[in-house]
N, C-alpha and C. Protein backbone atom coordinates (compact mmCIF):
# COMPACT_ATOMS: atom_id res chain seq x y z
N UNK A 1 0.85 -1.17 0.00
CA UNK A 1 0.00 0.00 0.00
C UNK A 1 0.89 1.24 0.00
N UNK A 2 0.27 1.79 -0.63
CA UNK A 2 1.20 3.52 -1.07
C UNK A 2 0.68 3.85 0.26
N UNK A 3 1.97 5.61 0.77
CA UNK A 3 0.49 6.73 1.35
C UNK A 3 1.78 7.50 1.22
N UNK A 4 1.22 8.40 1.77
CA UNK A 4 1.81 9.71 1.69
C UNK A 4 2.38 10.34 3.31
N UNK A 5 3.53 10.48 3.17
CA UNK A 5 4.36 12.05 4.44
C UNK A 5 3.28 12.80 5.13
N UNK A 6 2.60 13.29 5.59
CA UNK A 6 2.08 14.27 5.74
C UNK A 6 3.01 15.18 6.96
N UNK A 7 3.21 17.00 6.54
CA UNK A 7 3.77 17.36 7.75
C UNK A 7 3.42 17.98 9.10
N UNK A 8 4.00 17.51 10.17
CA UNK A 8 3.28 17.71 11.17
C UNK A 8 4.27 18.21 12.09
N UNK A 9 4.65 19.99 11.94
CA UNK A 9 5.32 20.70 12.89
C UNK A 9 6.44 20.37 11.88
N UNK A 10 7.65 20.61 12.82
CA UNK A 10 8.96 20.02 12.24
C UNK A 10 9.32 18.71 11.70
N UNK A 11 8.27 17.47 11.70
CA UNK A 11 7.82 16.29 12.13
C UNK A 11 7.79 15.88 10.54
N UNK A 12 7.22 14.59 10.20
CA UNK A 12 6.23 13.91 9.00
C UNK A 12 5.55 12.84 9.53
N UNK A 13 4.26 12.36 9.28
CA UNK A 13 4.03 11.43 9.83
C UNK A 13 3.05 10.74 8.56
N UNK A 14 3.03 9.56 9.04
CA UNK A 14 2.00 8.48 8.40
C UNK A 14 0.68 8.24 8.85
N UNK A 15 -0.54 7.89 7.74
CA UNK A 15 -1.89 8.04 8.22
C UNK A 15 -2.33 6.40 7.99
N UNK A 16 -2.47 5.83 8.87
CA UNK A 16 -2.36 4.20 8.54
C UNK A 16 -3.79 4.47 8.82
N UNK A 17 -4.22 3.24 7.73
CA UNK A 17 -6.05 2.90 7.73
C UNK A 17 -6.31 2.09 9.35
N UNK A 18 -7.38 2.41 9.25
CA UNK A 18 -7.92 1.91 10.73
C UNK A 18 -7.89 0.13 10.55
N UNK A 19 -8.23 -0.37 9.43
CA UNK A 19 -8.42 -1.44 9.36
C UNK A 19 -7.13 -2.39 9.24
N UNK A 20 -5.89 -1.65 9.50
CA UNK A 20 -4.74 -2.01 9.46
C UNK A 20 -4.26 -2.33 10.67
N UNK A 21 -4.42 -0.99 11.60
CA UNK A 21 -4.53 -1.19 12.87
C UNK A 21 -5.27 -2.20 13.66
N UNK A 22 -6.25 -2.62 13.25
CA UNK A 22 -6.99 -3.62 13.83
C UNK A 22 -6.26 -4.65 14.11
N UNK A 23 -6.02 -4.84 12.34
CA UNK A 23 -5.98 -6.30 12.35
C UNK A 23 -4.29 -6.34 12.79
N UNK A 24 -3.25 -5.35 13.15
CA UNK A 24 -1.66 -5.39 13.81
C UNK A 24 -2.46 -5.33 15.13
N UNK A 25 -3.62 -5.02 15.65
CA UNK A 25 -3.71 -4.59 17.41
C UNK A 25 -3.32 -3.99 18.17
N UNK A 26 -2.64 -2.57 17.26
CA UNK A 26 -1.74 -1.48 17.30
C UNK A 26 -3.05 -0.87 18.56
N UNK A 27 -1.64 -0.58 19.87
CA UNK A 27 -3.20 0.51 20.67
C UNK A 27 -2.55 1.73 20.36
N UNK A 28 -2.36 2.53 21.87
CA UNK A 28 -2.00 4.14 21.42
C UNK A 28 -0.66 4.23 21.64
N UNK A 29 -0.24 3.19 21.95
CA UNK A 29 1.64 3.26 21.95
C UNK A 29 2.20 2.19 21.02
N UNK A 30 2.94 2.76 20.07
CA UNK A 30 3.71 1.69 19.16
C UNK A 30 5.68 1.52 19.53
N UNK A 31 6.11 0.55 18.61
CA UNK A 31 7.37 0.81 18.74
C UNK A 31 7.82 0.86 17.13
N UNK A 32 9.00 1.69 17.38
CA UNK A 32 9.32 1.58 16.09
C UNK A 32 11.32 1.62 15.69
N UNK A 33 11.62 0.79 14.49
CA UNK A 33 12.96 0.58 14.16
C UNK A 33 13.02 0.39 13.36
N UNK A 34 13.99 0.50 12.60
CA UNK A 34 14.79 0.75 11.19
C UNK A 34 15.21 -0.70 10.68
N UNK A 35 14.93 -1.56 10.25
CA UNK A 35 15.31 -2.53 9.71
C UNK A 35 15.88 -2.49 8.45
N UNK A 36 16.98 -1.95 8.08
CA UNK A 36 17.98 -1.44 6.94
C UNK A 36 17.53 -0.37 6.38
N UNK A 37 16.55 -0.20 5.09
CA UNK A 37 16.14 1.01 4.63
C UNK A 37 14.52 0.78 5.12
N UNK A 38 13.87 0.24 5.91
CA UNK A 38 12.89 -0.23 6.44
C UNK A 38 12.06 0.43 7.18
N UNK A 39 11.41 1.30 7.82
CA UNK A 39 10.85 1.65 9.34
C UNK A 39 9.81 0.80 8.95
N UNK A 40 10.03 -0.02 10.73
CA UNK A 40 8.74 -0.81 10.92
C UNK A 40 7.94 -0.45 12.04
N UNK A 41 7.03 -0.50 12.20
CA UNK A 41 5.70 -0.17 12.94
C UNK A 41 5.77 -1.78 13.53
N UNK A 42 5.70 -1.84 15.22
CA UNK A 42 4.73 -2.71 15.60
C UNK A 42 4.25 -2.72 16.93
N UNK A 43 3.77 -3.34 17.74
CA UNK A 43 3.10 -3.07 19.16
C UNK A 43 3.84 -3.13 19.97
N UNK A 44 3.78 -2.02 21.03
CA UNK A 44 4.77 -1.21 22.16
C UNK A 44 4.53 -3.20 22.78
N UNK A 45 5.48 -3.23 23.33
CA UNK A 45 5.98 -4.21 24.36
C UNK A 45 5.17 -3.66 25.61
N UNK A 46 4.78 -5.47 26.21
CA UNK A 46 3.91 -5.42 26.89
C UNK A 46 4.91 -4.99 28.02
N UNK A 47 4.59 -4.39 28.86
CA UNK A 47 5.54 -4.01 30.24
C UNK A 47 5.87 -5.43 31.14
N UNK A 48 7.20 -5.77 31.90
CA UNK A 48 7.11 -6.69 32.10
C UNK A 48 5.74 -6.79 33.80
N UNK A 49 5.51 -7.85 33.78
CA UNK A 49 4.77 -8.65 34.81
C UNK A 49 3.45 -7.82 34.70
N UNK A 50 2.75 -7.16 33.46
CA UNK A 50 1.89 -6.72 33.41
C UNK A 50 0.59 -8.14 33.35
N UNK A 51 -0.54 -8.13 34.26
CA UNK A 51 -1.55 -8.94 33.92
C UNK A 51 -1.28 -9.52 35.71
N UNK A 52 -0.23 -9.28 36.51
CA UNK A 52 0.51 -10.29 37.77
C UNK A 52 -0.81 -9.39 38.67
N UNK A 53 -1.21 -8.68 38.86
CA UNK A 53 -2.11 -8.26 39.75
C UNK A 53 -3.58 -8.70 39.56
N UNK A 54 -3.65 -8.96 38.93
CA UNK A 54 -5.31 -9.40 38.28
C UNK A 54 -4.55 -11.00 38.74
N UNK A 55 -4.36 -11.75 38.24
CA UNK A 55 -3.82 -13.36 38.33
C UNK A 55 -3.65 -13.55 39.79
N UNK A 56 -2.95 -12.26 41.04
CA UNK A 56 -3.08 -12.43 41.96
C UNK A 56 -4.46 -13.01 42.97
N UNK A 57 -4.77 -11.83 42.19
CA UNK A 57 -6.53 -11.33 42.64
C UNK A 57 -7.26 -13.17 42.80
N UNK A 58 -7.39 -13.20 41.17
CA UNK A 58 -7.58 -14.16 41.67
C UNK A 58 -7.52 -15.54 41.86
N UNK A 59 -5.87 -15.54 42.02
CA UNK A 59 -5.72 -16.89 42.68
C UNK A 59 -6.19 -17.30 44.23
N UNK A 60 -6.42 -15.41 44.72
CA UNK A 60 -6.83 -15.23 46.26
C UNK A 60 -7.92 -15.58 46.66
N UNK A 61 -9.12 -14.97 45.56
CA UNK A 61 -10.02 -15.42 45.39
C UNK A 61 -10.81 -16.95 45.41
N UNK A 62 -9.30 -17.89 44.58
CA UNK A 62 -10.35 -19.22 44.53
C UNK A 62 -9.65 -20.04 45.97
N UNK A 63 -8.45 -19.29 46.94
CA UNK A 63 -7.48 -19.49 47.94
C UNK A 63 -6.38 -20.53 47.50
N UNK A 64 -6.53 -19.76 46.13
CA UNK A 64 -4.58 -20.98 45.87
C UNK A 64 -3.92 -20.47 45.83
N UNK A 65 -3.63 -19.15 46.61
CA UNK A 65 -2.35 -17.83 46.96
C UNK A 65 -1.48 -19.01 47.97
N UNK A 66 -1.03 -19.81 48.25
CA UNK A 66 -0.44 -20.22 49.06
C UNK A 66 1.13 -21.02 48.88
N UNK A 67 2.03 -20.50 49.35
CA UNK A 67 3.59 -20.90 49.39
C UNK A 67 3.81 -22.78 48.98
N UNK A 68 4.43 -22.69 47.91
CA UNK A 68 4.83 -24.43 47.45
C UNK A 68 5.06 -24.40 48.18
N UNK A 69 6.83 -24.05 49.02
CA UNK A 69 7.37 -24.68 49.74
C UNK A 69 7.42 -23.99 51.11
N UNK A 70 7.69 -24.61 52.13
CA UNK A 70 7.72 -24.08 53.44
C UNK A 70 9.00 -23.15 53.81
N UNK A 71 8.75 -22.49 54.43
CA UNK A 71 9.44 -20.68 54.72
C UNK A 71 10.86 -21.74 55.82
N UNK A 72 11.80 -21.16 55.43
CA UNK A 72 13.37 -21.75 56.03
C UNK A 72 13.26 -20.35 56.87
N UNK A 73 13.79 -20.47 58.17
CA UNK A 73 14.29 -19.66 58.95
C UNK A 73 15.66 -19.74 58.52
N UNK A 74 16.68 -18.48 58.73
CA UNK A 74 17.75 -18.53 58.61
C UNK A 74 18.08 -17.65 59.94
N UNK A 75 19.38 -17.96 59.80
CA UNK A 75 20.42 -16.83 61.32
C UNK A 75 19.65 -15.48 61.39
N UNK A 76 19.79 -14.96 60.01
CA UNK A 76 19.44 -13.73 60.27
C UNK A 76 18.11 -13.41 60.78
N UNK A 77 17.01 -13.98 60.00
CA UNK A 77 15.67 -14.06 60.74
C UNK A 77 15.58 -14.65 62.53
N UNK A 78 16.84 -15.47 62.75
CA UNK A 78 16.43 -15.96 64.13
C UNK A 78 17.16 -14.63 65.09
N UNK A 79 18.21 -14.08 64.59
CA UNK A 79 19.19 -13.42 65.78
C UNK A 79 19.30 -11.66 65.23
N UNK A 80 19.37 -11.67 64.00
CA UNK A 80 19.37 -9.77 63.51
C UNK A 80 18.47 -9.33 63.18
N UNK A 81 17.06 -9.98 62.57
CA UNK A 81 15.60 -9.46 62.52
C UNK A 81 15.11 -8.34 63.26
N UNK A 82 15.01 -6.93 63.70
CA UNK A 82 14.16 -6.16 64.11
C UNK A 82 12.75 -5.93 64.15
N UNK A 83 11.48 -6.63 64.74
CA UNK A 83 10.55 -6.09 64.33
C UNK A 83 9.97 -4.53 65.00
């Protein structure tokens, strides 16, 4: 697909069809890089451990929040601990 520069300030930018966006799942943040003579457009990176608060929720919810393995005391917890 052709399009055109358009200028915007000191800027140029591209007017991508909506139906393009859809179907990449482009939201309001993209990323973008130069792949030789290339610029590519694609979806901003998910942040890491994004989705870990909801999954918390509810693992709490159905009560399977609970430790595999059992909690080790060490020195420090028995003798330098402050509470």
């Amino acid at each position: 697909m052709k399009a055109r520069l358009v200028r915007i300030g000191n800027s140029r930018g591209v007017r991508i069809p909506k139906s393009m966006i859809e179907e990449a799942d482009l939201g309001e943040e993209i990323q973008l890089h130069l792949r030789g003579d290339e610029i590519v457009i694609s979806k901003a990176a998910t942040p890491p451990r994004a989705g870990w608060a909801l999954a918390a929720k509810r693992l709490a919810s159905r009560d399977e929040d609970v430790l595999l393995d059992q909690p080790i005391s060490t020195h420090f917890d028995r003798e330098e601990w402050k509470w």
